[in-house]
C-alpha atoms as a PDB file:
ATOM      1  CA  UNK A   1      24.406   3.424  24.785  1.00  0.00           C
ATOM      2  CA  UNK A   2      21.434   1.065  24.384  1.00  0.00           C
ATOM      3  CA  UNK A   3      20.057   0.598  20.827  1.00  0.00           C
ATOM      4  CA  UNK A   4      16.045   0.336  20.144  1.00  0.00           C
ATOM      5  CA  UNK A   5      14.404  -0.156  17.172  1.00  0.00           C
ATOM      6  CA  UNK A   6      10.726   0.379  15.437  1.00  0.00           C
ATOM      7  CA  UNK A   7       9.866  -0.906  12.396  1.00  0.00           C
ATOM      8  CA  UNK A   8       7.123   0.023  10.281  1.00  0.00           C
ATOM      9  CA  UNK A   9       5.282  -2.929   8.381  1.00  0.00           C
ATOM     10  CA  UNK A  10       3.135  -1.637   5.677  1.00  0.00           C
ATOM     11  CA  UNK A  11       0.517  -4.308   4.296  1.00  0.00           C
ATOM     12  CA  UNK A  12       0.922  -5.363   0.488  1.00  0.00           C
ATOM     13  CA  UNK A  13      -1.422  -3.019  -0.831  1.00  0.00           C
ATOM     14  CA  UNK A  14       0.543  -0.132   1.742  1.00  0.00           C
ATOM     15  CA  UNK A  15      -2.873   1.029   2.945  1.00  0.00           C
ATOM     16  CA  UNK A  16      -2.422  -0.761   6.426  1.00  0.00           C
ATOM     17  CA  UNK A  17       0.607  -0.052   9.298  1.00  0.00           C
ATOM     18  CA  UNK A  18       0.784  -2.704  11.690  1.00  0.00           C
ATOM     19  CA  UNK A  19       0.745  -1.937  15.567  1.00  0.00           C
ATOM     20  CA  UNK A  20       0.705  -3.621  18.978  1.00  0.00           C
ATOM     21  CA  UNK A  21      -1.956  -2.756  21.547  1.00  0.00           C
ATOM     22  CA  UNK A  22       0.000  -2.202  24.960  1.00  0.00           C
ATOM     23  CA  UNK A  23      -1.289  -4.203  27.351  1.00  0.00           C
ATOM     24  CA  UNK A  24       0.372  -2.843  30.312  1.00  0.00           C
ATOM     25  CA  UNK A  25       2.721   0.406  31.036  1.00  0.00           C
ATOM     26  CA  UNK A  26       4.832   2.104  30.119  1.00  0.00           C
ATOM     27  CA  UNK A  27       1.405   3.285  27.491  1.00  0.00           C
ATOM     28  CA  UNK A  28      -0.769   0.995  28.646  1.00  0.00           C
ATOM     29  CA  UNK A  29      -3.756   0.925  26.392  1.00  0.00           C
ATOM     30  CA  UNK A  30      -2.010   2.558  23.606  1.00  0.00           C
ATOM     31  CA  UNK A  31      -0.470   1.834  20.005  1.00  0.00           C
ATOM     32  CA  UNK A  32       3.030   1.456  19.402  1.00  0.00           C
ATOM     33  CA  UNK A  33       4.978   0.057  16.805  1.00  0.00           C
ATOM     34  CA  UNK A  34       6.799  -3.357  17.125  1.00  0.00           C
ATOM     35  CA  UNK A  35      10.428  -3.428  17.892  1.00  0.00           C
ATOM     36  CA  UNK A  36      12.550  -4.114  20.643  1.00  0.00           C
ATOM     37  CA  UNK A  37      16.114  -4.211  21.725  1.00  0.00           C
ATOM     38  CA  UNK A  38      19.307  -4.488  19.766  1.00  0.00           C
ATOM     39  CA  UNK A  39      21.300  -7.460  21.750  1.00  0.00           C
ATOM     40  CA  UNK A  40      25.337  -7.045  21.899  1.00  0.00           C
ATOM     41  CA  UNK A  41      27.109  -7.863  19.223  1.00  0.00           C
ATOM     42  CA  UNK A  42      23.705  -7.863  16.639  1.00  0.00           C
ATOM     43  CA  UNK A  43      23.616  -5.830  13.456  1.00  0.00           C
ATOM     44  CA  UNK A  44      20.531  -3.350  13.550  1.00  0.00           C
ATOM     45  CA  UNK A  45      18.744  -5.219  10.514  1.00  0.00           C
ATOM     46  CA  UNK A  46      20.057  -8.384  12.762  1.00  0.00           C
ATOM     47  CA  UNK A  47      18.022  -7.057  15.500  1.00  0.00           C
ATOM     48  CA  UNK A  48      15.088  -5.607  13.535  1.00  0.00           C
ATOM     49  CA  UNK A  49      14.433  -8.667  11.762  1.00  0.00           C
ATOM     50  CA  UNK A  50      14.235 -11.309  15.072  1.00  0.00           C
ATOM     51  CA  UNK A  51      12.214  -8.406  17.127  1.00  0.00           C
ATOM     52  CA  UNK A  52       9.805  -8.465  14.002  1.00  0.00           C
ATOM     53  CA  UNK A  53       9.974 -11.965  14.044  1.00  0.00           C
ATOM     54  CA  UNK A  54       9.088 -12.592  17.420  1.00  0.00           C
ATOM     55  CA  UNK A  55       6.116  -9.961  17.924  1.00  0.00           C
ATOM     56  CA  UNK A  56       4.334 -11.015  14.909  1.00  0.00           C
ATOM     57  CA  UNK A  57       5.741 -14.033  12.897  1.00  0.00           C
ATOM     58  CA  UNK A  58       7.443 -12.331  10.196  1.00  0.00           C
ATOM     59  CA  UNK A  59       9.927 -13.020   9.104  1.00  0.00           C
ATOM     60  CA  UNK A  60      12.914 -12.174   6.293  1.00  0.00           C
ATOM     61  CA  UNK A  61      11.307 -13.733   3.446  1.00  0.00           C
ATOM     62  CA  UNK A  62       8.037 -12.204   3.786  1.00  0.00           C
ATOM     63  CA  UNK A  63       9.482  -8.136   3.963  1.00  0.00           C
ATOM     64  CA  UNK A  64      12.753  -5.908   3.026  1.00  0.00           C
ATOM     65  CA  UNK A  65      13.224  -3.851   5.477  1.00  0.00           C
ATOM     66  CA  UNK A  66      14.591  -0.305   4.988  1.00  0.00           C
ATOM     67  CA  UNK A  67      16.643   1.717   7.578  1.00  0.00           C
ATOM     68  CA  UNK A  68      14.883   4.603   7.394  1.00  0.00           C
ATOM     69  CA  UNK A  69      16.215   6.787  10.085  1.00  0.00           C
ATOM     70  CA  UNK A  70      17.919   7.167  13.709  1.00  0.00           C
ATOM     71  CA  UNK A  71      16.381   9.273  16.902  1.00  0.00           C
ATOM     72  CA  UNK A  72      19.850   9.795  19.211  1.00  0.00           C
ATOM     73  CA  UNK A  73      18.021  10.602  22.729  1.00  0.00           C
ATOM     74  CA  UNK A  74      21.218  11.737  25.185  1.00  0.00           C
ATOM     75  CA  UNK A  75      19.538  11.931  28.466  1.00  0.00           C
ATOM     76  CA  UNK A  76      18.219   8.604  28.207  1.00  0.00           C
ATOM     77  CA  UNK A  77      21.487   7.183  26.733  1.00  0.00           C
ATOM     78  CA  UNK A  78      19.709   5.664  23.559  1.00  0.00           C
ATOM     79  CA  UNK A  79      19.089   5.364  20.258  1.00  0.00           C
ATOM     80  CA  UNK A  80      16.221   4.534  18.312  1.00  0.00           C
ATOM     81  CA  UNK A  81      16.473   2.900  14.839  1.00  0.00           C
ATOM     82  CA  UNK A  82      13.846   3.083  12.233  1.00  0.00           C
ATOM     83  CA  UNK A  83      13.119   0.449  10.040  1.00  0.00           C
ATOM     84  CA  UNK A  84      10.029   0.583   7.084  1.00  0.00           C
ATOM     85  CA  UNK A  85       9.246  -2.224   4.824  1.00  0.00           C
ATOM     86  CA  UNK A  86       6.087  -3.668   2.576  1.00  0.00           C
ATOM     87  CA  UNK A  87       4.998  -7.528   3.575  1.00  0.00           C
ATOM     88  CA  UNK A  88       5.836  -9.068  -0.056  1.00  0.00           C
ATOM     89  CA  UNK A  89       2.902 -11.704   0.305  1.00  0.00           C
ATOM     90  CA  UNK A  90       0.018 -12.437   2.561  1.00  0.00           C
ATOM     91  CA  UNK A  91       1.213 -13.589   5.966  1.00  0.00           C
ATOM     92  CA  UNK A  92      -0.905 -14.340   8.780  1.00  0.00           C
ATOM     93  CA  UNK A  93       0.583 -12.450  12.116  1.00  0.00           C
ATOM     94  CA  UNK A  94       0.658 -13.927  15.174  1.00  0.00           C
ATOM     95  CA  UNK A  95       0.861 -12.327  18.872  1.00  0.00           C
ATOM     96  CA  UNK A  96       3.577 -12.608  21.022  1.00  0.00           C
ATOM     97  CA  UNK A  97       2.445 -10.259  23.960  1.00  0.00           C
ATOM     98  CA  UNK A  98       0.895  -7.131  23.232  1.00  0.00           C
ATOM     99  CA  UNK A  99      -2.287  -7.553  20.483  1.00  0.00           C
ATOM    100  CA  UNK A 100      -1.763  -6.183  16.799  1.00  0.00           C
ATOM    101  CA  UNK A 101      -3.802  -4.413  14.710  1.00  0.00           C
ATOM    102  CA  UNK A 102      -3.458  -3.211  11.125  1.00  0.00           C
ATOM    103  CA  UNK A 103      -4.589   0.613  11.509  1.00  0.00           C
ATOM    104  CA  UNK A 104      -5.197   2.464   8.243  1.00  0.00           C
ATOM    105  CA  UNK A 105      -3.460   5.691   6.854  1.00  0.00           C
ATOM    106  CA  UNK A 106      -5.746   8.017   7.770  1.00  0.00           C
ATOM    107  CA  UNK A 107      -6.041   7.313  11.895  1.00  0.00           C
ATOM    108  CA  UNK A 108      -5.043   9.916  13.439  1.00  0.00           C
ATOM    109  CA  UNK A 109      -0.898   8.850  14.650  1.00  0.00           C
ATOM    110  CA  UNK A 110      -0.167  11.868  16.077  1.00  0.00           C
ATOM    111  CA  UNK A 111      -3.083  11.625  19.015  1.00  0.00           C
ATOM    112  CA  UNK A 112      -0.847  11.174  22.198  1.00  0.00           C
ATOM    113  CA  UNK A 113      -4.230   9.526  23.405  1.00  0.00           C
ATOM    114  CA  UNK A 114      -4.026   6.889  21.195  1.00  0.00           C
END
């Protein structure tokens, strides 16, 4: 079974959630959060901690991350791990692909539009 993971990266002041801007499909155009693939072999905070460092630039010593939960999705032979943390300090985030954005806690995360 293939292993995902999302991870949720509050700001400092935890007023912010950072997301990438798709740039092409599958949601093209939409928000999603960072994450990626676990690789064989990798712990899940293993593979949490290099996707997050590799879509934005941070990196261990600038967040704890938190497991927070697993989605178990049986017709697409996968799991999705949730990770949360709170950036500890200011860090600058960089792209790797797909633009990021800090959105703020009141946009509207359940529009499938968006």
């Amino acid at each position: 079974m293939q292993v995902y993971n999302c991870i949720m990266v509050y700001n400092q002041t935890r007023d912010r959630l950072l997301f990438c801007k798709r740039l092409y499909d599958p949601y093209e155009g939409q928000y999603n959060l960072v994450g990626g693939k676990r690789e064989p072999g990798e712990s899940g905070f293993d593979a949490a901690y290099r996707e997050l460092e590799e879509e934005t630039g941070i990196t261990r010593d600038d967040i704890l991350l938190k497991h927070m939960m697993d989605f178990t999705y049986y017709n697409q032979d996968c799991i999705v791990e949730v990770y949360v943390g709170t950036l500890n300090k200011d860090v600058e985030v960089r792209t790797e692909i797909h633009p990021l954005h800090w959105l703020t806690l009141d946009h509207d995360f359940f529009d499938l539009e968006v």
